[in-house]
C-alpha atoms as a PDB file:
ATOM      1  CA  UNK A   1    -152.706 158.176 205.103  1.00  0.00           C
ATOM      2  CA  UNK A   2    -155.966 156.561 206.337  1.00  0.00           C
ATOM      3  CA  UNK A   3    -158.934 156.146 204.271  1.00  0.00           C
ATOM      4  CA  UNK A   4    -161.998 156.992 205.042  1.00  0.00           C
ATOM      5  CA  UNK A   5    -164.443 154.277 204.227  1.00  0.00           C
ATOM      6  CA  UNK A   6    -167.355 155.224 205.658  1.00  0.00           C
ATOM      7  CA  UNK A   7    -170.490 155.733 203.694  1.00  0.00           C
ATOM      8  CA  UNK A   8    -170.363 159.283 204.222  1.00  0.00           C
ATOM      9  CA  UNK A   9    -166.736 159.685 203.354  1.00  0.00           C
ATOM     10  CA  UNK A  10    -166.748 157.344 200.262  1.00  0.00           C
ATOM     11  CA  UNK A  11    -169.664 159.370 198.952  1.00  0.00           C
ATOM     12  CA  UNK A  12    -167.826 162.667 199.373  1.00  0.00           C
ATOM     13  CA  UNK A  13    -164.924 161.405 197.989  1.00  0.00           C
ATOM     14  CA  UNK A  14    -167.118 160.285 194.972  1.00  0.00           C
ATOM     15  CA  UNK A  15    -168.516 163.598 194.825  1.00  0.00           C
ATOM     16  CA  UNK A  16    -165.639 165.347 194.357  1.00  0.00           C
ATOM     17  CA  UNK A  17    -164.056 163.367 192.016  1.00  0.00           C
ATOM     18  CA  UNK A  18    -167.289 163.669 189.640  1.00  0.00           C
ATOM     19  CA  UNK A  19    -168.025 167.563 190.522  1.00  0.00           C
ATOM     20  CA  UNK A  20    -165.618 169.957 189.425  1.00  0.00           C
ATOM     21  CA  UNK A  21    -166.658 172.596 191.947  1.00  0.00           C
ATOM     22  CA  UNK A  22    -165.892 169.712 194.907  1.00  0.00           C
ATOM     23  CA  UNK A  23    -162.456 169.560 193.494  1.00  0.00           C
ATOM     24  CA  UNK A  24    -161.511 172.945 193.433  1.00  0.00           C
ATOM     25  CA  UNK A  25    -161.957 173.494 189.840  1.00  0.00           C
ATOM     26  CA  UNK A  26    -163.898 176.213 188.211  1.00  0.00           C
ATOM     27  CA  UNK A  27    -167.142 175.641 187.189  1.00  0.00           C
ATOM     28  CA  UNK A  28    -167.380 174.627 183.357  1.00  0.00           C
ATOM     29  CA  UNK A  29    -164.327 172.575 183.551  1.00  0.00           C
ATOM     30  CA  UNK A  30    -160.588 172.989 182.035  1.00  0.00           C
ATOM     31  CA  UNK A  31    -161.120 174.688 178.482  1.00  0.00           C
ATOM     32  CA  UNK A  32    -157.563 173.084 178.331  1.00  0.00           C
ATOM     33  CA  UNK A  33    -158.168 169.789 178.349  1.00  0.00           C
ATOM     34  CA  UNK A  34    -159.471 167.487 174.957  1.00  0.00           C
ATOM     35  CA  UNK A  35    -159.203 168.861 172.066  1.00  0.00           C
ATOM     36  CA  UNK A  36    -158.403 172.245 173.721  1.00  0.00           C
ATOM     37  CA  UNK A  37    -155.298 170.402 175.349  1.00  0.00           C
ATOM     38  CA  UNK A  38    -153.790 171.067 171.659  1.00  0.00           C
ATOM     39  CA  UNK A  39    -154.981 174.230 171.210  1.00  0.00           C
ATOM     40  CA  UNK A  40    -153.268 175.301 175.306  1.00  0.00           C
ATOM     41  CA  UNK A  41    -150.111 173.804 173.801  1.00  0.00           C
ATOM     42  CA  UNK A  42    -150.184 175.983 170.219  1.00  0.00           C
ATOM     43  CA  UNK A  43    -150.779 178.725 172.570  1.00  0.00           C
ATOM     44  CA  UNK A  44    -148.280 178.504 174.766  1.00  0.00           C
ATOM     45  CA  UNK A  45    -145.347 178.060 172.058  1.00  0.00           C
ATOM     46  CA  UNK A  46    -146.590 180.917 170.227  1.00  0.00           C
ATOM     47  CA  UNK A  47    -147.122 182.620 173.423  1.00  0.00           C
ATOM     48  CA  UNK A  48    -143.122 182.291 173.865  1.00  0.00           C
ATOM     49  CA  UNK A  49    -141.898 182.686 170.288  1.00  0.00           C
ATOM     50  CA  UNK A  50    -144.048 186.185 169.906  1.00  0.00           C
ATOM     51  CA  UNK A  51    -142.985 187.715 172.924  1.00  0.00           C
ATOM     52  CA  UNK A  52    -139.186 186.599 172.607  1.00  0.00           C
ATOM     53  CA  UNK A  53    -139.084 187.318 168.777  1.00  0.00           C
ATOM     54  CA  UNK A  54    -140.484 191.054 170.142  1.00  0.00           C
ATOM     55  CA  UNK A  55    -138.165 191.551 172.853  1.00  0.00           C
ATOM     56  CA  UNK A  56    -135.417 191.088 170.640  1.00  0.00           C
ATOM     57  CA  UNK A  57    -136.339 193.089 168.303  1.00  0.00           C
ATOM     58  CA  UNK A  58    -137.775 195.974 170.349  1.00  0.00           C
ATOM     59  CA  UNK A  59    -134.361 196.090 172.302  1.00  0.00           C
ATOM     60  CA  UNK A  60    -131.570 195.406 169.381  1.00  0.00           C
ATOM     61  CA  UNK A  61    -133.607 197.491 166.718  1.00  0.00           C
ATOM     62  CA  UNK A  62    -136.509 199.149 167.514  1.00  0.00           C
ATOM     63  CA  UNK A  63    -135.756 201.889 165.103  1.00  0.00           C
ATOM     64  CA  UNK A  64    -136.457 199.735 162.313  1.00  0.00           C
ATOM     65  CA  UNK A  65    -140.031 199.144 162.753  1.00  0.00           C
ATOM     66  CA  UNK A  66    -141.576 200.364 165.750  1.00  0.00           C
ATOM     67  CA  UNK A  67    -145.369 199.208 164.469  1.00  0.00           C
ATOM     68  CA  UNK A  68    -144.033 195.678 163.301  1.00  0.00           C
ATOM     69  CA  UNK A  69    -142.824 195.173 166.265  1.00  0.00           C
ATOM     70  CA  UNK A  70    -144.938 196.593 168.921  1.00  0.00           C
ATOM     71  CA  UNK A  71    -147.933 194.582 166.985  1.00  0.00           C
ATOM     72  CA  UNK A  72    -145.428 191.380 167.422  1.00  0.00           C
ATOM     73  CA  UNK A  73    -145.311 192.615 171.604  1.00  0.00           C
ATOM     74  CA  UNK A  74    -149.053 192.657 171.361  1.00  0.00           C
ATOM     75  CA  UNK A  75    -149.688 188.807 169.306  1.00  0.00           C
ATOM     76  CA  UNK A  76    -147.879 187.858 172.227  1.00  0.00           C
ATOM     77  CA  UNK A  77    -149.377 189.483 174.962  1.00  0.00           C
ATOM     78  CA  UNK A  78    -152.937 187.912 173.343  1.00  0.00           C
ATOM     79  CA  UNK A  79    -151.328 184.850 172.995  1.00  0.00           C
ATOM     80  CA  UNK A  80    -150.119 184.941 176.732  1.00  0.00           C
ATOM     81  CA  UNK A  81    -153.759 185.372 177.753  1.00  0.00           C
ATOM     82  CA  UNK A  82    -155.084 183.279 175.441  1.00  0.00           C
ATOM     83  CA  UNK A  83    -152.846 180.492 177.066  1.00  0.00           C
ATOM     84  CA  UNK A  84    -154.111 181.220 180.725  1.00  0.00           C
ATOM     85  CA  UNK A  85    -157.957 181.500 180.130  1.00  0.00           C
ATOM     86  CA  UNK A  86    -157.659 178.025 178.368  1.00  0.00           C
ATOM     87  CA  UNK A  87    -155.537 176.361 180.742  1.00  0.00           C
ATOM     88  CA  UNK A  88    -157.960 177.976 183.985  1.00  0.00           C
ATOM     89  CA  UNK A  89    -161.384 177.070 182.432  1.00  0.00           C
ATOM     90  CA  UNK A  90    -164.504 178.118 183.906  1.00  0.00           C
ATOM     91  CA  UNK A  91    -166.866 180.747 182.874  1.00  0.00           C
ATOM     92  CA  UNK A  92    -164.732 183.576 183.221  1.00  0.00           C
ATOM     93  CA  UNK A  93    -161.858 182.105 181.386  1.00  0.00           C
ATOM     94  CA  UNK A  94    -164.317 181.098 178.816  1.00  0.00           C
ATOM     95  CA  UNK A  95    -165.144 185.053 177.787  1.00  0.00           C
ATOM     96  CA  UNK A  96    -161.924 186.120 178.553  1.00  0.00           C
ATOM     97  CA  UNK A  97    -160.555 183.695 175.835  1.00  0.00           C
ATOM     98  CA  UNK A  98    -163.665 184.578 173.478  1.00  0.00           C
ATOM     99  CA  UNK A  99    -162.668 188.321 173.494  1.00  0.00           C
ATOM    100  CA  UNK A 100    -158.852 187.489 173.513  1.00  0.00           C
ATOM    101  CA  UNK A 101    -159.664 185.177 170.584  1.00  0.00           C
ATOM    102  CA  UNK A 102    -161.848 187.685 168.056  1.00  0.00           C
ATOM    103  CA  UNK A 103    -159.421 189.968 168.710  1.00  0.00           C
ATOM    104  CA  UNK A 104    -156.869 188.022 167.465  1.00  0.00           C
ATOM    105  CA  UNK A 105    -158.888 187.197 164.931  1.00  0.00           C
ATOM    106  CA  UNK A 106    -159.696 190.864 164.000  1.00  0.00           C
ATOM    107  CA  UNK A 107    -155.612 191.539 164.190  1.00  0.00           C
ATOM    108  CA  UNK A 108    -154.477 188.842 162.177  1.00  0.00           C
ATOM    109  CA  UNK A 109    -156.773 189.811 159.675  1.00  0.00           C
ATOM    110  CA  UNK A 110    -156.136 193.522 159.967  1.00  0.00           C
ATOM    111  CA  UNK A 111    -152.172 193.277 160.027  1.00  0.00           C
ATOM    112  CA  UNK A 112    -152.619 190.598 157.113  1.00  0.00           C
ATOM    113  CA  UNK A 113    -154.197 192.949 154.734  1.00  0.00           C
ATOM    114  CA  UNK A 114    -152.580 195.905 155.450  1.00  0.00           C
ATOM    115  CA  UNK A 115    -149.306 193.941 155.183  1.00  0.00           C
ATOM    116  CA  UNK A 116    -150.566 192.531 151.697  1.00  0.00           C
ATOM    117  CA  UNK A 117    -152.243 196.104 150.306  1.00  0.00           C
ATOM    118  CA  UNK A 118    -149.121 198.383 151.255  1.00  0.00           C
ATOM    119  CA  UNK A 119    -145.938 196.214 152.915  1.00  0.00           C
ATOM    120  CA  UNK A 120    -143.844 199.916 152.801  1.00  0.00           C
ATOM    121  CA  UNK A 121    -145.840 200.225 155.696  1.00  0.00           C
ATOM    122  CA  UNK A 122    -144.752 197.005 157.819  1.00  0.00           C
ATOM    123  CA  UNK A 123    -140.338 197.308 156.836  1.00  0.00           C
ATOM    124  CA  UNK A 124    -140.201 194.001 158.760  1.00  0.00           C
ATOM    125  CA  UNK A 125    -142.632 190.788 159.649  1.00  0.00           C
ATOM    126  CA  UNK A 126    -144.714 190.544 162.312  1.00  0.00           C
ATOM    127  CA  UNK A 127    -146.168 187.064 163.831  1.00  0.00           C
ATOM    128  CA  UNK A 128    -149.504 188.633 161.833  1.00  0.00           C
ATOM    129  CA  UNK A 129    -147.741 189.241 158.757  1.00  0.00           C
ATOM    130  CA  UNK A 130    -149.635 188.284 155.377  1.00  0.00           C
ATOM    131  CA  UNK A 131    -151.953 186.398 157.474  1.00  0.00           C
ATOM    132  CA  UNK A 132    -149.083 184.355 159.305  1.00  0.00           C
ATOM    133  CA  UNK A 133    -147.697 183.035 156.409  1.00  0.00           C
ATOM    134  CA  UNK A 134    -144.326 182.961 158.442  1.00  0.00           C
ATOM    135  CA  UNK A 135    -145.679 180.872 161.201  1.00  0.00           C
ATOM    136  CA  UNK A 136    -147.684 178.603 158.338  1.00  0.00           C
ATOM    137  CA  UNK A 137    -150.904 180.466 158.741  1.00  0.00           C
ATOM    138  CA  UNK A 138    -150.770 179.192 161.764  1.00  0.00           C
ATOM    139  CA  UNK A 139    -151.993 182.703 163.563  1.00  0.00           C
ATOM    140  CA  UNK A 140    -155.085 182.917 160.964  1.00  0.00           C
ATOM    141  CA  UNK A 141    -156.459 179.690 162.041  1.00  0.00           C
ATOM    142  CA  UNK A 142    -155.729 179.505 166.024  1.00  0.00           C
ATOM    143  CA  UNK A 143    -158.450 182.018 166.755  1.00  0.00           C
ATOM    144  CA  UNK A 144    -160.874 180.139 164.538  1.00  0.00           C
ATOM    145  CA  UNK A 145    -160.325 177.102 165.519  1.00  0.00           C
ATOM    146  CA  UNK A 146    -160.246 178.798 169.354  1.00  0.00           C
ATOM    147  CA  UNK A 147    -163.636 180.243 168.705  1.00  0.00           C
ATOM    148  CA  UNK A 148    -164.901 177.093 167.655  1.00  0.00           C
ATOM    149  CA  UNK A 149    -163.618 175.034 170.548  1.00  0.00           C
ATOM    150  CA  UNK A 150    -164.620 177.479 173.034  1.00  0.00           C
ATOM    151  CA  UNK A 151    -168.023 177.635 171.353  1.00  0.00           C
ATOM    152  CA  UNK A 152    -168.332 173.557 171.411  1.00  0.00           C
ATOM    153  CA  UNK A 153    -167.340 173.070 175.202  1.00  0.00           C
ATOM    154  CA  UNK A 154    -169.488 175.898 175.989  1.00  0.00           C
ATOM    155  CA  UNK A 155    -172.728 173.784 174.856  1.00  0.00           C
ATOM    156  CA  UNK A 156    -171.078 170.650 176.506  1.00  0.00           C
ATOM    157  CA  UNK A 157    -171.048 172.835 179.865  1.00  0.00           C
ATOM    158  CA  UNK A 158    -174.506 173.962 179.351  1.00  0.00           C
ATOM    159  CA  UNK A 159    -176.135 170.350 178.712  1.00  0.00           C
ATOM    160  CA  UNK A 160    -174.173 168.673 181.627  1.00  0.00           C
ATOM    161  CA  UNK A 161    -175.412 171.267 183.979  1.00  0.00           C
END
């Protein structure tokens, strides 16, 4: 393939390598990449083991525990979206992951103490479970530490624009 080393050409070709826009990438950048590279890749695996931990369950014994398990279906399901908005970036993906994240948040909290203050209630574990304790708390502190990424590359977009 030729290259175009005109003055014209080299300067859009430095252009796009510098604006994210020019490159076809959402404005704000990848949320996925850094720091939030680890975070995309927590995401993703839990993404997987929620909604294949649910399946099973919801289609060998439902009966069991419908709630743990439908709450298990819907970890994933945030997880899943979770996992998309950070590996898109840009604006949008930005507040979908903020509202994907506090909700989580609010959940895992939620499902922790109601697990803890009457566990009649919950006949099997859910990914939210006493706070995660069977994914090493690992659910409590995604969101957190997902809020606080988001919240940190939001400034960094905001200064370098």
């Amino acid at each position: 393939m030729a290259e175009d080393t005109t003055a014209g050409g080299t300067k859009a070709a430095a252009e796009t390598a510098t604006d994210p826009a020019a490159a076809g990438q959402p404005a704000g950048g990848r949320l996925g990449q850094g720091p939030g590279r680890l975070l995309l890749w927590f995401y993703g695996v839990f993404t997987v083991a929620a909604l294949s931990r649910s399946i099973v369950q919801i289609s060998t014994k439902f009966h069991e525990a419908p709630l743990a398990y439908v709450l298990s279906l819907a970890a994933g399901v945030v997880y899943a979206v979770i996992t998309v908005a950070l590996w898109r970036g840009g604006e949008q993906a930005r507040r979908v992951a903020l509202v994907s994240c506090s909700a989580e948040l609010v959940g895992v909290v939620t499902v922790g103490i109601l697990t803890v203050a009457d566990s009649s209630a919950f006949p099997d574990q859910t990914v939210w479970s006493d706070f995660g304790v069977g994914y090493v708390f690992l659910p409590l502190l995604l969101p957190v530490m997902g809020l606080l990424w988001l919240r940190r590359s939001a400034r960094e977009a905001s200064t370098a624009a």
